[in-house]
C-alpha atoms as a PDB file:
ATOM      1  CA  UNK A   1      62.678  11.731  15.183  1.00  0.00           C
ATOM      2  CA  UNK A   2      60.743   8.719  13.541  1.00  0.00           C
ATOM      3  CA  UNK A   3      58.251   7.268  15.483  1.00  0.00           C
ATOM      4  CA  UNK A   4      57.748   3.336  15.547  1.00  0.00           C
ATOM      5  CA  UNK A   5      54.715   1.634  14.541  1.00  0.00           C
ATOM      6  CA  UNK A   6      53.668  -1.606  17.168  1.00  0.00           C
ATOM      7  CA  UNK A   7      51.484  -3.930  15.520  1.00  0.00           C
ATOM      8  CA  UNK A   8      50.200  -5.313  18.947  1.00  0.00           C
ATOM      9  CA  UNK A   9      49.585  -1.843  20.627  1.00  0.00           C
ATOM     10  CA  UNK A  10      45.690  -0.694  20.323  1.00  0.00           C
ATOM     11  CA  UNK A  11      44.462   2.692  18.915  1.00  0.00           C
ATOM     12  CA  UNK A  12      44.786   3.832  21.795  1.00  0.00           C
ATOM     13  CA  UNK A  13      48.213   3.193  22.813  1.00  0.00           C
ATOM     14  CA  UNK A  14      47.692   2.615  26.691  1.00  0.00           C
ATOM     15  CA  UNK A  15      46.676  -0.442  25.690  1.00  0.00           C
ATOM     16  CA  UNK A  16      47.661  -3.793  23.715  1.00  0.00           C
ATOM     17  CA  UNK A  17      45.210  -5.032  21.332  1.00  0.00           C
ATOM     18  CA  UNK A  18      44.610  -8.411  22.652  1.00  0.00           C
ATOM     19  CA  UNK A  19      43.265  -6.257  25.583  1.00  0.00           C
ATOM     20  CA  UNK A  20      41.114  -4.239  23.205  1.00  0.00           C
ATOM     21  CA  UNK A  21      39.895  -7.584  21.598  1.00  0.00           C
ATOM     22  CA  UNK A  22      39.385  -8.772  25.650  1.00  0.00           C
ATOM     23  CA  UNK A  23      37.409  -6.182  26.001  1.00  0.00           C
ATOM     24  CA  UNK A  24      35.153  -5.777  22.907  1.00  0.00           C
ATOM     25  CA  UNK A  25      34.066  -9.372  23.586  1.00  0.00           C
ATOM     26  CA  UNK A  26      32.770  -8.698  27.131  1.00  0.00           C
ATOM     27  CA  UNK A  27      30.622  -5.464  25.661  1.00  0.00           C
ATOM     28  CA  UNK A  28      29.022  -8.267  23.515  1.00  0.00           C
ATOM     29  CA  UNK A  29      27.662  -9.531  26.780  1.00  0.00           C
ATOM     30  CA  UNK A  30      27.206  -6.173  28.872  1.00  0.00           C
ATOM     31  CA  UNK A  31      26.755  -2.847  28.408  1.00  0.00           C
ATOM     32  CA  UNK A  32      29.588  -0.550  28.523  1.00  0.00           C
ATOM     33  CA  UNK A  33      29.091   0.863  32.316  1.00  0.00           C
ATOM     34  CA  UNK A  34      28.822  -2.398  33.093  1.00  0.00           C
ATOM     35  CA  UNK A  35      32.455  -3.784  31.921  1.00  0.00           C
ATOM     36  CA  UNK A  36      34.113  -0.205  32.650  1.00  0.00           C
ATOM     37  CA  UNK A  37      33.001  -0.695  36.444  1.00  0.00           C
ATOM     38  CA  UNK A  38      34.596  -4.846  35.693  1.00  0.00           C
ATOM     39  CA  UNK A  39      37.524  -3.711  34.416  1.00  0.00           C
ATOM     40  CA  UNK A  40      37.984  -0.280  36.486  1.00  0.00           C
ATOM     41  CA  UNK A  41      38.389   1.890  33.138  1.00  0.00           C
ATOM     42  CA  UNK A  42      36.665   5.036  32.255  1.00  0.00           C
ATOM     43  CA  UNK A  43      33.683   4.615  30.269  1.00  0.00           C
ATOM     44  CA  UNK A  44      34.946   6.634  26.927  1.00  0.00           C
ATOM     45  CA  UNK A  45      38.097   4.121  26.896  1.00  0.00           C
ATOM     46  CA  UNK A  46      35.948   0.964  27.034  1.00  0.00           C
ATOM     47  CA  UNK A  47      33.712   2.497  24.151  1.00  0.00           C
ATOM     48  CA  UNK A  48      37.183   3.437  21.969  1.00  0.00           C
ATOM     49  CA  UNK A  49      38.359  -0.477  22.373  1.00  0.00           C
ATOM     50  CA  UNK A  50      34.724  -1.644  21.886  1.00  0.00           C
ATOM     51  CA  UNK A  51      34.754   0.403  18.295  1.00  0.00           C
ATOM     52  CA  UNK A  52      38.256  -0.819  17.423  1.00  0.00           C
ATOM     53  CA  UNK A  53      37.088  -4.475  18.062  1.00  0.00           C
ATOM     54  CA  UNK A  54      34.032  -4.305  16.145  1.00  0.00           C
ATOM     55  CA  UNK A  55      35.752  -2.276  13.287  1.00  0.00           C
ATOM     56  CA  UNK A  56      38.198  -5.417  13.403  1.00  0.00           C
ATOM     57  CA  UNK A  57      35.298  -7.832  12.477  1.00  0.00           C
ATOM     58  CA  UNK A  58      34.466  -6.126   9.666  1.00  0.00           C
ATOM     59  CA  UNK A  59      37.420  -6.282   8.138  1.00  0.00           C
ATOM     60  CA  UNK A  60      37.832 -10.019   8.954  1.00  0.00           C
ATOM     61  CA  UNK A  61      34.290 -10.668   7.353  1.00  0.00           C
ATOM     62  CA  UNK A  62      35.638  -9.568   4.063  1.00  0.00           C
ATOM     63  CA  UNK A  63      34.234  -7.035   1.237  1.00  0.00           C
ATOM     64  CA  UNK A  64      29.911  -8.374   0.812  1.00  0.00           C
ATOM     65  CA  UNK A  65      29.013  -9.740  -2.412  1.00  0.00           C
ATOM     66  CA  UNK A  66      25.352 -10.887  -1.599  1.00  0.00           C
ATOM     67  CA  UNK A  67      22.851 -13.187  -4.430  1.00  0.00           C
ATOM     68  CA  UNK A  68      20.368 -12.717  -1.555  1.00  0.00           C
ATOM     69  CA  UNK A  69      19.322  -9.953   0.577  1.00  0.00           C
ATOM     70  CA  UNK A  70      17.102  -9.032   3.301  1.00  0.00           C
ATOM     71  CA  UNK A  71      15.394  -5.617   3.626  1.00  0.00           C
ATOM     72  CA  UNK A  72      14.540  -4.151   7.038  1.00  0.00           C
ATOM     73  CA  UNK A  73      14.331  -0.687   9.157  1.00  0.00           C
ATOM     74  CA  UNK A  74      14.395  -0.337  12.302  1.00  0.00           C
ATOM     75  CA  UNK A  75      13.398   2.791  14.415  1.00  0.00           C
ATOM     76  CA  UNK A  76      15.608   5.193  16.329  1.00  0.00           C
ATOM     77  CA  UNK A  77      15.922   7.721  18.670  1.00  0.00           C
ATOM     78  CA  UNK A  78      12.094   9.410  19.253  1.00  0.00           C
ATOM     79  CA  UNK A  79       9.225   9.684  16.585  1.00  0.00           C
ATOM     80  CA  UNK A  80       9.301   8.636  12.863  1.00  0.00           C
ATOM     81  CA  UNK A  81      12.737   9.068  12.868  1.00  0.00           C
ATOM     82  CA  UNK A  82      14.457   5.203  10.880  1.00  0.00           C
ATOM     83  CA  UNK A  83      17.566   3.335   9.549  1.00  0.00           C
ATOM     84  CA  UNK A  84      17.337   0.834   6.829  1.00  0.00           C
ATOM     85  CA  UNK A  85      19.340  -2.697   7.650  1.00  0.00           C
ATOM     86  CA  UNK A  86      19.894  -4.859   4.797  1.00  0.00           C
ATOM     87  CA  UNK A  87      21.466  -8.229   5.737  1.00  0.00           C
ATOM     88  CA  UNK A  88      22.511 -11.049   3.514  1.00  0.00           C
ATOM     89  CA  UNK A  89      20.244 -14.346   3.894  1.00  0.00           C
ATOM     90  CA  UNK A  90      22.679 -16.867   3.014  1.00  0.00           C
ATOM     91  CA  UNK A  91      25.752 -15.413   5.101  1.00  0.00           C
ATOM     92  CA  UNK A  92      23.395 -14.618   8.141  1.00  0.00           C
ATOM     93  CA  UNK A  93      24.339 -11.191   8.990  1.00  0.00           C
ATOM     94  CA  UNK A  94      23.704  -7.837   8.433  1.00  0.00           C
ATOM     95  CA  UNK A  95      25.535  -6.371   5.941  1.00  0.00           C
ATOM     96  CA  UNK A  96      24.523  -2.381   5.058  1.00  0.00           C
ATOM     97  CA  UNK A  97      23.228   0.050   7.976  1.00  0.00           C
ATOM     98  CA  UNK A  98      21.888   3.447   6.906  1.00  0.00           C
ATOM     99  CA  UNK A  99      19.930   6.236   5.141  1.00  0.00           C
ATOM    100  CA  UNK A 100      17.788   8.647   6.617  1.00  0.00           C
ATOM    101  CA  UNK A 101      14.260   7.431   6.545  1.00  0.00           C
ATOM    102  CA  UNK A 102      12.251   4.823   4.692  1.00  0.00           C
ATOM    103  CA  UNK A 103      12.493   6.541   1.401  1.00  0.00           C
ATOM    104  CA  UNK A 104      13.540   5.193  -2.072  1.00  0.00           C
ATOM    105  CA  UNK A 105      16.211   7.685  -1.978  1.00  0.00           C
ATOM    106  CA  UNK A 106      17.151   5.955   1.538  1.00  0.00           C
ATOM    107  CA  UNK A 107      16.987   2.916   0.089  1.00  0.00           C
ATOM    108  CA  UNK A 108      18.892   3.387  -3.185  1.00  0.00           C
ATOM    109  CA  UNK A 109      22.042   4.914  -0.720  1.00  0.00           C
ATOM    110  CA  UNK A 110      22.296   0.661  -0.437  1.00  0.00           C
ATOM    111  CA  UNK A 111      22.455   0.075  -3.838  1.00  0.00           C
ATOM    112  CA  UNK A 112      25.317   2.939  -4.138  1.00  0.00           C
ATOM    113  CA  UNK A 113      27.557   0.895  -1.670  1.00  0.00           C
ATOM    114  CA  UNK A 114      26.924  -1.964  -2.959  1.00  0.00           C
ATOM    115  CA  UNK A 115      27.545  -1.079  -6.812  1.00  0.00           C
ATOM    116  CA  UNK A 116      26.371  -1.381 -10.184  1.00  0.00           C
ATOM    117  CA  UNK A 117      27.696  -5.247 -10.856  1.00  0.00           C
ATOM    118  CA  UNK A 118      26.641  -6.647  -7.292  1.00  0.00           C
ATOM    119  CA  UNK A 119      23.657  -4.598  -7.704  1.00  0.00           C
ATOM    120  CA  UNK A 120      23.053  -7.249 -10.906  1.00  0.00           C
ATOM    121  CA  UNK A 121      23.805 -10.079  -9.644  1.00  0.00           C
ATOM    122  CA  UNK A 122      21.146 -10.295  -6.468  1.00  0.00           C
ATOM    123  CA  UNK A 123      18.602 -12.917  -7.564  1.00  0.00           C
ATOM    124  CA  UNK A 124      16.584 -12.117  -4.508  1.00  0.00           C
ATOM    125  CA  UNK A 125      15.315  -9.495  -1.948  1.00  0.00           C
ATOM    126  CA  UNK A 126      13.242 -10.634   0.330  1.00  0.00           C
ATOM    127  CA  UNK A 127      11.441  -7.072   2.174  1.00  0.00           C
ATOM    128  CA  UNK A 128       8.265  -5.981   3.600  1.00  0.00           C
ATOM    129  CA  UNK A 129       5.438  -4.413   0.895  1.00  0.00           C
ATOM    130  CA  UNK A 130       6.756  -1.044   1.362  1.00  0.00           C
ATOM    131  CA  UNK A 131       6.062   0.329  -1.674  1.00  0.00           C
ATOM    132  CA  UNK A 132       9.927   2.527  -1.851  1.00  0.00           C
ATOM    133  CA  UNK A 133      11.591  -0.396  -1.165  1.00  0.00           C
ATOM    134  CA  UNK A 134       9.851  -2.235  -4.158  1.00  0.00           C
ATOM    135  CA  UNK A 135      10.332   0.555  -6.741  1.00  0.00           C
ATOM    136  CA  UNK A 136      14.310   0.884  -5.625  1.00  0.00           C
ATOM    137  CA  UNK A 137      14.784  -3.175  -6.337  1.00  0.00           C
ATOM    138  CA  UNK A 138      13.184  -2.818  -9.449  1.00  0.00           C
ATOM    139  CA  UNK A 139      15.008   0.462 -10.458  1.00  0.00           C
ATOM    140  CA  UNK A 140      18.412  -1.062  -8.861  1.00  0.00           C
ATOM    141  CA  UNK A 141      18.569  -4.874  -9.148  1.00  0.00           C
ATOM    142  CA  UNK A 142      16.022  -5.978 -12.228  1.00  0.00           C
ATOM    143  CA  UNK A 143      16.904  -9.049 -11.793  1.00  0.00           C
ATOM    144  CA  UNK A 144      16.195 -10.016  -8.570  1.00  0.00           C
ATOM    145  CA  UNK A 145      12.975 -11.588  -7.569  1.00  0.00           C
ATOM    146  CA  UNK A 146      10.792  -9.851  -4.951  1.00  0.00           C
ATOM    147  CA  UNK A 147       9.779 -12.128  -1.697  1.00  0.00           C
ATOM    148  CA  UNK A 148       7.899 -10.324   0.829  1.00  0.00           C
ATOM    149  CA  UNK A 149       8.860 -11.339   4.455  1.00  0.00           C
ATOM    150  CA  UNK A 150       6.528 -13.934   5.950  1.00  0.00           C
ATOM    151  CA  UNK A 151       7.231 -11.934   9.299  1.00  0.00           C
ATOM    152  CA  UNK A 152       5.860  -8.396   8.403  1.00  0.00           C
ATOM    153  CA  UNK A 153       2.572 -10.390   6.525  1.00  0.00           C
ATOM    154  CA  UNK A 154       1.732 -12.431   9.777  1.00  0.00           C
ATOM    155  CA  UNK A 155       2.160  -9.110  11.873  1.00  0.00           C
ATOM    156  CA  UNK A 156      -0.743  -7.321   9.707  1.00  0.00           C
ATOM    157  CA  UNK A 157      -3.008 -10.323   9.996  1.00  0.00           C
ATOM    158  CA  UNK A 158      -2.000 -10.249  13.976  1.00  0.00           C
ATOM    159  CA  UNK A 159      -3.098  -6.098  13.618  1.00  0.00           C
ATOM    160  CA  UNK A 160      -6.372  -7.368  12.129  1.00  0.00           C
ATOM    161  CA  UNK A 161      -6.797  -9.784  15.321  1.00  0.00           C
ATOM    162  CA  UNK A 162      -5.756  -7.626  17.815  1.00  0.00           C
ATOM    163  CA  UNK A 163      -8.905  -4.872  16.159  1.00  0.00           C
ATOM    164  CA  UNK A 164     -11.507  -7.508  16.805  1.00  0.00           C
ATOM    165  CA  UNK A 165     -10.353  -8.023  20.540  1.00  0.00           C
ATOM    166  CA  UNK A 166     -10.940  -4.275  21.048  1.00  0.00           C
ATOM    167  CA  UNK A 167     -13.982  -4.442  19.096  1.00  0.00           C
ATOM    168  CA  UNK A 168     -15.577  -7.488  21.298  1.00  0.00           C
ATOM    169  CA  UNK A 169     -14.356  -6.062  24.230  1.00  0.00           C
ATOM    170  CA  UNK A 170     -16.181  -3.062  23.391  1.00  0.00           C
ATOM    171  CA  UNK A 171     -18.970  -5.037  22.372  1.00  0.00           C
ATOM    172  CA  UNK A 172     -19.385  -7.201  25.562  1.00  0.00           C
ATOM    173  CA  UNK A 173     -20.042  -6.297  29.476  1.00  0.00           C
ATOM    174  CA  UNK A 174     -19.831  -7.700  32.920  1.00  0.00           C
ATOM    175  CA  UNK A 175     -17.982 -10.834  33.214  1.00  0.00           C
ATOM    176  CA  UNK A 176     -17.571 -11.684  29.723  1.00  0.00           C
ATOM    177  CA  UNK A 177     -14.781  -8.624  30.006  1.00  0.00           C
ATOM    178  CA  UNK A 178     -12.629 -10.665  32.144  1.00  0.00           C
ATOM    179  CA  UNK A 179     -11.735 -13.129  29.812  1.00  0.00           C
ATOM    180  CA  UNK A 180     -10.713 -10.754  27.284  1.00  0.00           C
ATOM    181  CA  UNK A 181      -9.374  -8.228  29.660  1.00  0.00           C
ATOM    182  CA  UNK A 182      -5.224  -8.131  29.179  1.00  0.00           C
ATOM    183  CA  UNK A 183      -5.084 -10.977  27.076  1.00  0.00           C
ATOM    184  CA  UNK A 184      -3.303  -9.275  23.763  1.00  0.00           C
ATOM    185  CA  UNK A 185      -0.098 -11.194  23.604  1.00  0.00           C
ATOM    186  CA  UNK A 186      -1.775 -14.061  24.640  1.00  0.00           C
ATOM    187  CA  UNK A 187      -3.640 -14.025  21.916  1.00  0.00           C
ATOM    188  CA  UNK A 188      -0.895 -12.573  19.408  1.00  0.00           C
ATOM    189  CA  UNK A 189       1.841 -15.402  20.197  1.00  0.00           C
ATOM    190  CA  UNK A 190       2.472 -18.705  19.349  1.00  0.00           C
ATOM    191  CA  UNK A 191       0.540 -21.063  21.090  1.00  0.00           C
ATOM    192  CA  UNK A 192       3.802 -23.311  21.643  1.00  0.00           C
ATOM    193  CA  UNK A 193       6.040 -19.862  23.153  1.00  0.00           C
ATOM    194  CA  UNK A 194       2.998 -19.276  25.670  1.00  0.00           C
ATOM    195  CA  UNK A 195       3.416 -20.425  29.301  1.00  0.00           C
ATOM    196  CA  UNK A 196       1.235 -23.028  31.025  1.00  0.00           C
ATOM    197  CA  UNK A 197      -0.829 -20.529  32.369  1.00  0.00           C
ATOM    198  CA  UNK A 198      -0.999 -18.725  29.461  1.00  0.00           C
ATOM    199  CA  UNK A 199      -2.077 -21.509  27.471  1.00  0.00           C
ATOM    200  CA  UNK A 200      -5.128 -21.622  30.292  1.00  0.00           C
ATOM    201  CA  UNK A 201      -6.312 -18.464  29.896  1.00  0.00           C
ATOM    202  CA  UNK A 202      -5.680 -18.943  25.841  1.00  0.00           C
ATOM    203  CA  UNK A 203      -8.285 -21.753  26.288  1.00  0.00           C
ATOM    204  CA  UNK A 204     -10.574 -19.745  28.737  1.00  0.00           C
ATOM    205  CA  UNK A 205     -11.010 -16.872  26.729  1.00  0.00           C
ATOM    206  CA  UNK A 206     -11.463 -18.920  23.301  1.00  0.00           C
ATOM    207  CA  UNK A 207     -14.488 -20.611  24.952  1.00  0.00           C
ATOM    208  CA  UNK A 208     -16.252 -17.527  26.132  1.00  0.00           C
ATOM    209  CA  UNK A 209     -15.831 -15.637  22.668  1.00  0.00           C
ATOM    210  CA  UNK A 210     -16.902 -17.348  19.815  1.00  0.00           C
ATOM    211  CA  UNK A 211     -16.141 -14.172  17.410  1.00  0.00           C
ATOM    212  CA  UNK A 212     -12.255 -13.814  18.772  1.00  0.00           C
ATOM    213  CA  UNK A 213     -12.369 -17.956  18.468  1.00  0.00           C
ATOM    214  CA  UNK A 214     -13.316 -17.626  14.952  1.00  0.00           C
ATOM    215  CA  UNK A 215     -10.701 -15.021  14.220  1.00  0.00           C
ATOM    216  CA  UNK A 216      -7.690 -17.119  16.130  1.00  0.00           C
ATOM    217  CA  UNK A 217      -8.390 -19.474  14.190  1.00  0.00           C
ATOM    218  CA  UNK A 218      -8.144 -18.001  10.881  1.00  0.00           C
ATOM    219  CA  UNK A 219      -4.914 -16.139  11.817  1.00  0.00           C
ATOM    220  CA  UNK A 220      -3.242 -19.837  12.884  1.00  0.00           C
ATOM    221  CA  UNK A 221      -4.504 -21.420   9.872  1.00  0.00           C
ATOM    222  CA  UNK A 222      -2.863 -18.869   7.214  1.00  0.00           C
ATOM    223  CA  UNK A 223       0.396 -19.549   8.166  1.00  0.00           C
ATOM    224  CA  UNK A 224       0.422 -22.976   6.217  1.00  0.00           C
ATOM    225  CA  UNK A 225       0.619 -20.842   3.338  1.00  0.00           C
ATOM    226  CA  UNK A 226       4.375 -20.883   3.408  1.00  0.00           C
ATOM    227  CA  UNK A 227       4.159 -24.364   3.366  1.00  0.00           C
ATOM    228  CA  UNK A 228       2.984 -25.030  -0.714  1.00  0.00           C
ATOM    229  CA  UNK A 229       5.491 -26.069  -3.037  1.00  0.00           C
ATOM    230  CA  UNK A 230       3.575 -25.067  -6.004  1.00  0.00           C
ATOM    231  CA  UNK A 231       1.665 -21.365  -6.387  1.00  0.00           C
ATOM    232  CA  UNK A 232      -1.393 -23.238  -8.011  1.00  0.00           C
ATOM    233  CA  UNK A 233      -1.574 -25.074  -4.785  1.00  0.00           C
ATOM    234  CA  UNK A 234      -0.946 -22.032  -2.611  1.00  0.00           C
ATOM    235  CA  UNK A 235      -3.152 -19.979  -4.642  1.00  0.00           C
ATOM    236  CA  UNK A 236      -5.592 -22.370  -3.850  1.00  0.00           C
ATOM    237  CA  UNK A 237      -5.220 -22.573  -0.398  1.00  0.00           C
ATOM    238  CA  UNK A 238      -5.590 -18.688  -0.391  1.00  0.00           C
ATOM    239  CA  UNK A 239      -8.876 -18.661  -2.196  1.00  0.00           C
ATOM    240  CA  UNK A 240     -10.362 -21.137   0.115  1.00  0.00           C
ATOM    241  CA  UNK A 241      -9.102 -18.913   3.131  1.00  0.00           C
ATOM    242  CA  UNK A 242     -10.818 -15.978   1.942  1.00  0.00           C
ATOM    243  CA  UNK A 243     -14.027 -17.958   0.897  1.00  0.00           C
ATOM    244  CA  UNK A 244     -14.096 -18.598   5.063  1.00  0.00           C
ATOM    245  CA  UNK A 245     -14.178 -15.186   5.879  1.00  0.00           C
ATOM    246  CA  UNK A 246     -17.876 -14.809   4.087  1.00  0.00           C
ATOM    247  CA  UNK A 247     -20.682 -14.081   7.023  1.00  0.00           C
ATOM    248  CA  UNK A 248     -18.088 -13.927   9.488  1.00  0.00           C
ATOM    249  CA  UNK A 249     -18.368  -9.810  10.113  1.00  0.00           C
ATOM    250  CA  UNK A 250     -14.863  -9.692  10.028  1.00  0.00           C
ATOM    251  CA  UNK A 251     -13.964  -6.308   8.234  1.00  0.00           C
ATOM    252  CA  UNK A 252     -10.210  -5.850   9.166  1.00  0.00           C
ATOM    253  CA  UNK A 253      -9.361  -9.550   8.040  1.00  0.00           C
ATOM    254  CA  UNK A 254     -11.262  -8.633   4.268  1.00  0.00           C
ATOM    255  CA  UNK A 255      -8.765  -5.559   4.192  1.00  0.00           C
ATOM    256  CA  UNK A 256      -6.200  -8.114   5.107  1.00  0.00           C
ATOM    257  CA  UNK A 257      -7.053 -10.829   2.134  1.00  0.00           C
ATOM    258  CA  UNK A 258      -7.261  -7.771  -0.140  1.00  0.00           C
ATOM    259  CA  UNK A 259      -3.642  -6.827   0.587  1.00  0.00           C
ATOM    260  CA  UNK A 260      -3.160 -10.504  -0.087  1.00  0.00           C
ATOM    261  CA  UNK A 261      -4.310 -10.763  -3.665  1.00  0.00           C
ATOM    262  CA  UNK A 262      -2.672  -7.581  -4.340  1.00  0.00           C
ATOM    263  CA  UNK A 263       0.790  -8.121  -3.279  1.00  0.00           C
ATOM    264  CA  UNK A 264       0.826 -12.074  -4.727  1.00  0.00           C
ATOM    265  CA  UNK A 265       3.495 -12.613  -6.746  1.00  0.00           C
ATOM    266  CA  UNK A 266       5.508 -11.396  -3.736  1.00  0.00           C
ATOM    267  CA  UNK A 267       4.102 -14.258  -1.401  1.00  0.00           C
ATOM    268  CA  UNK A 268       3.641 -16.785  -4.611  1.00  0.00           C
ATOM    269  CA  UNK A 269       7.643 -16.318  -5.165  1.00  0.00           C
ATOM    270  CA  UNK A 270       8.411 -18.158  -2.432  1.00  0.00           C
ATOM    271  CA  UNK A 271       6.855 -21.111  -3.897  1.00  0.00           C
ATOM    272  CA  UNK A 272       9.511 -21.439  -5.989  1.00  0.00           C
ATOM    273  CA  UNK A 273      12.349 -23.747  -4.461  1.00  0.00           C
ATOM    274  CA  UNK A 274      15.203 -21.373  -5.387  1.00  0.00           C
ATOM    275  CA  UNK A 275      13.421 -18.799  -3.011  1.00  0.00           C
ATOM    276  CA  UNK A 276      13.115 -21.079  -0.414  1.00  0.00           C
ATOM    277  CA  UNK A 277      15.521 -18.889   2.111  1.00  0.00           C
ATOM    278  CA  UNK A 278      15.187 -18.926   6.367  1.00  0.00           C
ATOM    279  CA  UNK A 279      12.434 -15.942   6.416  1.00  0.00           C
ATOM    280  CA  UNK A 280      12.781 -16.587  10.357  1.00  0.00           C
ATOM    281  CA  UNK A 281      16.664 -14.946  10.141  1.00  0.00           C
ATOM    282  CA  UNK A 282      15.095 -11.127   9.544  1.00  0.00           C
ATOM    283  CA  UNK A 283      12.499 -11.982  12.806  1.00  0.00           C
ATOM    284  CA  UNK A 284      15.841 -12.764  14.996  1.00  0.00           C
ATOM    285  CA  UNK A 285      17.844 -10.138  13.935  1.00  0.00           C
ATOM    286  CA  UNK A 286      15.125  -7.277  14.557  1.00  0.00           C
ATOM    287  CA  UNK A 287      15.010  -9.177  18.739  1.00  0.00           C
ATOM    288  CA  UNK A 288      19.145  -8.879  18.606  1.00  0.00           C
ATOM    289  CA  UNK A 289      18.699  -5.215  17.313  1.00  0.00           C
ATOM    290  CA  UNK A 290      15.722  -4.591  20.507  1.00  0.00           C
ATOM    291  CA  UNK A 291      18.168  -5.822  22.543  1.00  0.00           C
ATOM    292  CA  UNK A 292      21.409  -3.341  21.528  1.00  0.00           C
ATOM    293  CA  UNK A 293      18.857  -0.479  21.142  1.00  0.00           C
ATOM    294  CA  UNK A 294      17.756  -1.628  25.110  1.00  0.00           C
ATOM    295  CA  UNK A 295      21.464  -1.736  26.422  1.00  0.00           C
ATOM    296  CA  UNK A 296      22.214   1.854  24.533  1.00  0.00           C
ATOM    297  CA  UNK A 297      19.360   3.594  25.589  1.00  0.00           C
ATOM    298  CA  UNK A 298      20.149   7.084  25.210  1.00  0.00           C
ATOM    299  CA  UNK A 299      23.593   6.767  23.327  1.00  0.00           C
ATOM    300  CA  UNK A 300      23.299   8.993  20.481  1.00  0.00           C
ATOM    301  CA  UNK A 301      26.626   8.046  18.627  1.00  0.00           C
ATOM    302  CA  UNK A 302      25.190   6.364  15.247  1.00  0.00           C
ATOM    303  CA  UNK A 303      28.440   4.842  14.268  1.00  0.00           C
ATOM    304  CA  UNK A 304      28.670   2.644  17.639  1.00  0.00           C
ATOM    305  CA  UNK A 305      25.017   1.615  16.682  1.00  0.00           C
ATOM    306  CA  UNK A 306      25.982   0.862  13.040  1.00  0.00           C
ATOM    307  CA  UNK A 307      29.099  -1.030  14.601  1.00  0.00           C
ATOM    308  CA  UNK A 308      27.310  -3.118  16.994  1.00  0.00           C
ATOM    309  CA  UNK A 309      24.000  -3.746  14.097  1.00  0.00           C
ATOM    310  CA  UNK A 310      26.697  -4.700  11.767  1.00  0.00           C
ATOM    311  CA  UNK A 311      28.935  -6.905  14.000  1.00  0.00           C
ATOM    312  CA  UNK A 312      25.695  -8.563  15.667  1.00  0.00           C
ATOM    313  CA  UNK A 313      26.011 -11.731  14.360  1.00  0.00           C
ATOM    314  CA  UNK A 314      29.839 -11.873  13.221  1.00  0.00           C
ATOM    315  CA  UNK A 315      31.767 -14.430  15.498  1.00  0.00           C
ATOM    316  CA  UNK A 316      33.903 -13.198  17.960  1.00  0.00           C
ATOM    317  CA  UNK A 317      37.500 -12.651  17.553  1.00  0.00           C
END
């Protein structure tokens, strides 16, 4: 008895694939309890034609052959327990989800996929300074420049804020405590993502607290960095930065410019306009990721995370 292949049936042949496609694109929306209870199907079915749809926009995105390539990890399940995501920068989407931890070994699993000849022809990896990362580029792709990620560099200079906030509210009693009392995203966040009242107490506390108004400062001001055209210019701008920090007590933000100068040619590269890539893509990717990781808590099926990390930011079919 030969049994007949039908293009337009599913995987699972109870249903047609235009309903599996139907389907996939509401769990882009909604969590899969969510559209079983919609579409009155059992939750393992909705998961099966989820899978089938996402494995579908893979293959429609085509084999990756990236010149530029962003490095990220991302945290999973409890403890120290991580994924690497590498996505490419001028395609705008994730491309590679895997290894085991944040290890060079991890890390070179990437360049395995990927393969000897695309390996040579990235011109660029933009990462964090994680030191395994670093030594797998240079092992893997020689010839692509290192960028360091403007992100991960502002969130250590927003560490070194956030220590003199604890510090000063250590150091102060009584009412001066209230205006620093709760106020850590306040101060971490842009100025222009912070609500009207949040701007207030912004303002408040910046008044009462010269120290913590000395150190806001500083942290808003070193973002122009990204802004120089030329490394002289930039290199410039650091030294100047650093000079500021001279009588100002403020030990975590002299770790900070020490980092700085010894991670340079990684920030310097992007002075050069061939490196001048969307840092902001890695930023929004890692919120998308919060938000799948949110939606599955508790879902321990890797692949369906690799699925939905990898189909993220693929349009819809």
């Amino acid at each position: 008895m030969k049994r007949e292949q039908l293009e337009f049936l599913a995987d699972n042949t109870h249903f047609t694939k235009r309903f599996a496609f139907f389907v996939g694109r509401r769990c882009r929306h909604a969590t899969i309890k969510d559209v079983a209870k919609e579409l009155n199907l059992d939750w393992d079915a909705v998961k099966e034609l989820e899978m089938q749809y996402m494995a579908a926009q893979l293959a429609r995105a085509g084999t990756p052959a990236p010149e530029v390539i962003g490095v990220d990890e991302i945290s999973v399940g409890k403890g120290q327990n991580y994924r690497i995501v590498v996505s490419d920068l001028l395609r705008r989407r994730p491309i590679w989800f895997g290894g085991t931890d944040r290890s060079e070994a991890s890390m070179c699993m990437f360049y395995d996929w990927l393969g000897p000849k695309k390996s040579q022809a990235l011109r660029l990896a933009v990462m964090d300074m994680w030191k395994p990362f670093r030594n797998a580029a240079g092992e893997r792709a020689p010839k692509a420049a290192i960028l360091f990620d403007k992100f991960h560099i502002m969130k250590h200079l927003g560490e070194a804020l956030d220590s003199v906030r604890k510090s000063e509210y250590a150091r102060v009693s009584g009412r001066q405590r209230r205006f620093i009392k709760g106020q850590k995203y306040t101060l971490l966040s842009r100025r222009t993502n912070l609500s009207v009242s949040g701007k207030r107490a912004l303002e408040l506390l910046l008044k009462a607290n010269k120290r913590l108004n000395t150190a806001y400062m500083l942290k808003e001001s070193f973002g122009q960095l990204w802004d120089y055209e030329r490394e002289p210019w930039a290199r410039k701008f650091f030294e100047n930065w650093r000079a500021s920090l001279k009588w100002q007590r403020l030990k975590r933000y002299e770790k900070f410019a020490q980092m700085i100068d010894e991670h340079w040619d990684g920030i310097a590269a992007y002075c050069k306009p061939e490196n001048k890539v969307s840092l902001g893509f890695v930023e929004g990717l890692n919120a998308k990721i919060r938000v799948i990781q949110r939606r599955a808590y508790g879902f321990r099926d890797e692949e369906y995370l690799r699925l939905k990390v990898l189909t993220c930011m693929l349009p819809e079919l």
